[in-house]
PDB file of N, CA and C in Angstrom:
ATOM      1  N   UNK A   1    -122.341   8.468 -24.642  1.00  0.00           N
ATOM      2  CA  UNK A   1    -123.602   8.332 -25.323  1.00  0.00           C
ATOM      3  C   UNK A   1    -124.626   7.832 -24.311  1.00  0.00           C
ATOM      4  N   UNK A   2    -125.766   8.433 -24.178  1.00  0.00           N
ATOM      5  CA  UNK A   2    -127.109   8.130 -23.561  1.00  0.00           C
ATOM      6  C   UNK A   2    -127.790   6.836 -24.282  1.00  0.00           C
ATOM      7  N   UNK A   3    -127.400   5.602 -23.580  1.00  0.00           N
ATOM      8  CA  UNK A   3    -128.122   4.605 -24.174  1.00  0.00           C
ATOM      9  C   UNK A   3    -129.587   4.373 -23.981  1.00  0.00           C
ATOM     10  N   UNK A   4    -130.170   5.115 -23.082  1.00  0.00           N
ATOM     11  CA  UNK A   4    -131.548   5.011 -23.140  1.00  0.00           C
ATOM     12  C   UNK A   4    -132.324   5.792 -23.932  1.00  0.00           C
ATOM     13  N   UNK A   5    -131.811   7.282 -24.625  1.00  0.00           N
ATOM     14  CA  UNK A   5    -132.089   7.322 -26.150  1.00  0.00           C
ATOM     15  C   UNK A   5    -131.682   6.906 -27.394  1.00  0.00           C
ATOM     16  N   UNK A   6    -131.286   5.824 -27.000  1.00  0.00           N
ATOM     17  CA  UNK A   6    -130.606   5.211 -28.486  1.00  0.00           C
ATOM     18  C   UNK A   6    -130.647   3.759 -28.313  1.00  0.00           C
ATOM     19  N   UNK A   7    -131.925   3.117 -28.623  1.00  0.00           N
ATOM     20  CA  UNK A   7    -131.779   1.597 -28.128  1.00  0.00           C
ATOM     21  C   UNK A   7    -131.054   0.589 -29.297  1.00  0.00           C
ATOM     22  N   UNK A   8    -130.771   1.257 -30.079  1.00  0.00           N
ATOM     23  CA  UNK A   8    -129.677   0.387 -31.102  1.00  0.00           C
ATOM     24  C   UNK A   8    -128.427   0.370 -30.397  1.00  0.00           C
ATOM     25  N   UNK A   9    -127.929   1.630 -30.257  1.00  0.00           N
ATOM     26  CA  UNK A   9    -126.898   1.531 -29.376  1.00  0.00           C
ATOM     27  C   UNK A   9    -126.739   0.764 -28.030  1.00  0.00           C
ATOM     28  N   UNK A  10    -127.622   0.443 -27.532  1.00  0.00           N
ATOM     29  CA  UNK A  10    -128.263  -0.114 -25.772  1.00  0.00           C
ATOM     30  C   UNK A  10    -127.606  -1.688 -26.474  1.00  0.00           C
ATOM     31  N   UNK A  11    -128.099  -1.626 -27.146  1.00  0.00           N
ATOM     32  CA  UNK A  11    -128.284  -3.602 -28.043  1.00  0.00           C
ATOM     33  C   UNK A  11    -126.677  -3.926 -27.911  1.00  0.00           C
ATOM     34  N   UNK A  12    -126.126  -2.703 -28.995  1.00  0.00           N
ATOM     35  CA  UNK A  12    -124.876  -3.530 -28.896  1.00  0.00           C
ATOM     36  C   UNK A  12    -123.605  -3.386 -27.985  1.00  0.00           C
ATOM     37  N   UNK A  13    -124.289  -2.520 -26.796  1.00  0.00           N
ATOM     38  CA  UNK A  13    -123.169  -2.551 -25.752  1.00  0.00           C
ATOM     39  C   UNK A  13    -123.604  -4.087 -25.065  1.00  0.00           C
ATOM     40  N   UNK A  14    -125.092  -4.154 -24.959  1.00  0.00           N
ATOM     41  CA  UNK A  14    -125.248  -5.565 -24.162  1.00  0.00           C
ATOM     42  C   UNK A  14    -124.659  -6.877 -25.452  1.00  0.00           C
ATOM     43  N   UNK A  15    -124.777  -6.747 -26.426  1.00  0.00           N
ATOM     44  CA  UNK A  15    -124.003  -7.545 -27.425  1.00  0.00           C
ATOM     45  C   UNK A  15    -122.212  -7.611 -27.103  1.00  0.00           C
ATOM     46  N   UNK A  16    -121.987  -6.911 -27.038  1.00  0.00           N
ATOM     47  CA  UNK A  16    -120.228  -6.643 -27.065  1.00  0.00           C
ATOM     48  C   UNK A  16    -120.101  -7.173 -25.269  1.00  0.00           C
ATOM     49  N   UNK A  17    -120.465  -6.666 -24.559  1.00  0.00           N
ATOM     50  CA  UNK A  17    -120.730  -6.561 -22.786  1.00  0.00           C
ATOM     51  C   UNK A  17    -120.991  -7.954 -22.288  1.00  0.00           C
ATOM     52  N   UNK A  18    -122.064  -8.038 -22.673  1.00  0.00           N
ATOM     53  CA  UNK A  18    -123.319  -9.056 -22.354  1.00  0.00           C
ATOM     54  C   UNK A  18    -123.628  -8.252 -20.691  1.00  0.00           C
ATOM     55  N   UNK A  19    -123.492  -7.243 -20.573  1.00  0.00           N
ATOM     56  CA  UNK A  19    -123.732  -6.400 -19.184  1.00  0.00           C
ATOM     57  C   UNK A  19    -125.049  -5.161 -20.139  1.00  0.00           C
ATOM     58  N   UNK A  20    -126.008  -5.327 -18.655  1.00  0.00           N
ATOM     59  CA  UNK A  20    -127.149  -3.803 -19.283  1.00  0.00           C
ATOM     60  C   UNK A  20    -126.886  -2.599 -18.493  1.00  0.00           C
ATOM     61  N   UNK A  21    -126.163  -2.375 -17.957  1.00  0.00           N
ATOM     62  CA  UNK A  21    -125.767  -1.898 -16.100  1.00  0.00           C
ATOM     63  C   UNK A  21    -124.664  -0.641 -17.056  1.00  0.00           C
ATOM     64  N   UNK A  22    -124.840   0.554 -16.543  1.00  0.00           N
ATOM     65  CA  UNK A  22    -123.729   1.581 -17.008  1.00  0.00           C
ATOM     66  C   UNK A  22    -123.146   2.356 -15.633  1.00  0.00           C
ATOM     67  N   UNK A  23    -122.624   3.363 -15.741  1.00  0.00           N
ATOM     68  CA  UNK A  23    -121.628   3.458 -17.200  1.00  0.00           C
ATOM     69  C   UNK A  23    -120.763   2.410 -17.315  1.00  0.00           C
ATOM     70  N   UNK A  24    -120.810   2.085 -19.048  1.00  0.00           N
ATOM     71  CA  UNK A  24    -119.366   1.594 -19.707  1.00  0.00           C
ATOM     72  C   UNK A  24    -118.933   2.441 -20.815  1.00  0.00           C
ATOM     73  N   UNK A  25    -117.406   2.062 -20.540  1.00  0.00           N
ATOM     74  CA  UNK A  25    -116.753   3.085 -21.260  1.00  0.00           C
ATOM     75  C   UNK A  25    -116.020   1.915 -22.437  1.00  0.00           C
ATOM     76  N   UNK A  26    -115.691   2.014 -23.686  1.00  0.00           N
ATOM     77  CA  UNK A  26    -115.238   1.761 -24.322  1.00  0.00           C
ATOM     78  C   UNK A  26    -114.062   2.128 -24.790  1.00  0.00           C
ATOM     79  N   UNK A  27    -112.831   1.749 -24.282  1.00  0.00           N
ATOM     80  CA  UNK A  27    -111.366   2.249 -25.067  1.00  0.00           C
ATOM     81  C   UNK A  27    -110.696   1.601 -25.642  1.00  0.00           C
ATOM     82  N   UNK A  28    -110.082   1.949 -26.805  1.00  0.00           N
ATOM     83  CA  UNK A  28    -109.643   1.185 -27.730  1.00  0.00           C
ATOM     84  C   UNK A  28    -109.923   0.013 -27.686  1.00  0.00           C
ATOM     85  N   UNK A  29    -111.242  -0.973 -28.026  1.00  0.00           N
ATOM     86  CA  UNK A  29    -111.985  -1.477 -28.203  1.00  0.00           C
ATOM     87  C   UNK A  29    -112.256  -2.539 -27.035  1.00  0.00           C
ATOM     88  N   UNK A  30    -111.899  -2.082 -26.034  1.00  0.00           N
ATOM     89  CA  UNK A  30    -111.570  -2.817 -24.126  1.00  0.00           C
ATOM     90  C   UNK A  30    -112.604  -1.951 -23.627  1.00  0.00           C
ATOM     91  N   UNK A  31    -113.636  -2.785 -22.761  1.00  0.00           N
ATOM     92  CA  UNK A  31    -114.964  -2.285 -22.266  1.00  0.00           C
ATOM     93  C   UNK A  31    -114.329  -2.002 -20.643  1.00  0.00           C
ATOM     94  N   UNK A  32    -114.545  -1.190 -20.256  1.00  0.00           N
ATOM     95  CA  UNK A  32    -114.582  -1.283 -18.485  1.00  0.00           C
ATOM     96  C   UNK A  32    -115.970  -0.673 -18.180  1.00  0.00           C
ATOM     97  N   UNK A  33    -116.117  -1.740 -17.128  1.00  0.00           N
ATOM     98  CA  UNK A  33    -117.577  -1.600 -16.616  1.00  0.00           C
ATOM     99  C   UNK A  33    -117.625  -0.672 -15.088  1.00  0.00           C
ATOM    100  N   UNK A  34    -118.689  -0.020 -15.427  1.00  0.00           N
ATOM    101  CA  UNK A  34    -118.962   0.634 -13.884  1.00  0.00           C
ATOM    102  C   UNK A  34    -117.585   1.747 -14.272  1.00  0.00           C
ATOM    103  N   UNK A  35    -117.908   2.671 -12.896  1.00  0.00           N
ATOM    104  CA  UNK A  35    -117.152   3.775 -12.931  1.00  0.00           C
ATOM    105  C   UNK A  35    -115.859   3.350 -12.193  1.00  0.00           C
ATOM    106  N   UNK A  36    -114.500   3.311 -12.823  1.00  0.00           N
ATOM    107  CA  UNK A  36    -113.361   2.634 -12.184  1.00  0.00           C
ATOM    108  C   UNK A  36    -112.264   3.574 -13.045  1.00  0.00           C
ATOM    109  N   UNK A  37    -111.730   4.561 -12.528  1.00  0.00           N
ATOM    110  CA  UNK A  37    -111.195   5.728 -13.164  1.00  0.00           C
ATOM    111  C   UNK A  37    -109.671   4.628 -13.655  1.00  0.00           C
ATOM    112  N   UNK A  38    -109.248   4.251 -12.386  1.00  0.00           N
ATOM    113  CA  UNK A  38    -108.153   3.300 -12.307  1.00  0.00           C
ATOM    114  C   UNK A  38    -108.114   2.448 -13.184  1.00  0.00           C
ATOM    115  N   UNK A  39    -109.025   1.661 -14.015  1.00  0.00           N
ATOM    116  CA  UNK A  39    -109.017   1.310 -15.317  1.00  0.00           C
ATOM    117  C   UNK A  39    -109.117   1.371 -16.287  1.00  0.00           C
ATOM    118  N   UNK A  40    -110.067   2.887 -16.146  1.00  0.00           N
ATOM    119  CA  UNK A  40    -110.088   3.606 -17.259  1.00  0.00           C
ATOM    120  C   UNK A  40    -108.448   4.251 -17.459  1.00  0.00           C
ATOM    121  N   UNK A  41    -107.897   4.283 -17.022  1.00  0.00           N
ATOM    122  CA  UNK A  41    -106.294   4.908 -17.026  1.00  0.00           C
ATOM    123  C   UNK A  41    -105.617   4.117 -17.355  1.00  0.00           C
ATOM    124  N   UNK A  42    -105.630   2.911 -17.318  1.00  0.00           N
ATOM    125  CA  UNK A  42    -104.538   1.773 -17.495  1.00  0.00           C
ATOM    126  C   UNK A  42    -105.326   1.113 -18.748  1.00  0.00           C
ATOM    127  N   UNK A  43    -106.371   1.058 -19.497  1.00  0.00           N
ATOM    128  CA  UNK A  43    -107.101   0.966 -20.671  1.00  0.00           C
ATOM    129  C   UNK A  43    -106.483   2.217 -21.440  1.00  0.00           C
ATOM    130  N   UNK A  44    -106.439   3.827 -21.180  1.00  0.00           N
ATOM    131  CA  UNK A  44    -105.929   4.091 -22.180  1.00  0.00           C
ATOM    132  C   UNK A  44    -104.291   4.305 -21.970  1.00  0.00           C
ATOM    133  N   UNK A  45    -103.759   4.359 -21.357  1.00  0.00           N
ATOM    134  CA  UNK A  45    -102.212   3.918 -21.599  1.00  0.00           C
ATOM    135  C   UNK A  45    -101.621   2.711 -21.990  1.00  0.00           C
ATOM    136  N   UNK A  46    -102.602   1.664 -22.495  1.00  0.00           N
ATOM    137  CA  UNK A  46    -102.258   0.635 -23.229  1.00  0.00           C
ATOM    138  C   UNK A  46    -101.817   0.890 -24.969  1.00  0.00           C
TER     139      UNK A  46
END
């Protein structure tokens, strides 16, 4: 999702985050920040 067209959405990644800085990815409800494939992989094989 494009958070700079959707500033509701913008709100509550910095709500959930407390980070304004993308990409974040959200998996199964575990944020990884910044582009880190390596955690994005071990977030969803949890």
């Amino acid at each position: 999702m494009n958070v700079e067209n959707d500033p509701t959405m913008m709100q509550k990644v910095v709500e959930q985050t407390g980070q304004m800085g993308v990409p974040q990815t959200e998996i199964n409800g575990k944020w990884v920040l910044g582009f880190d494939p390596e955690r994005i992989l071990d977030a969803i094989e949890q």
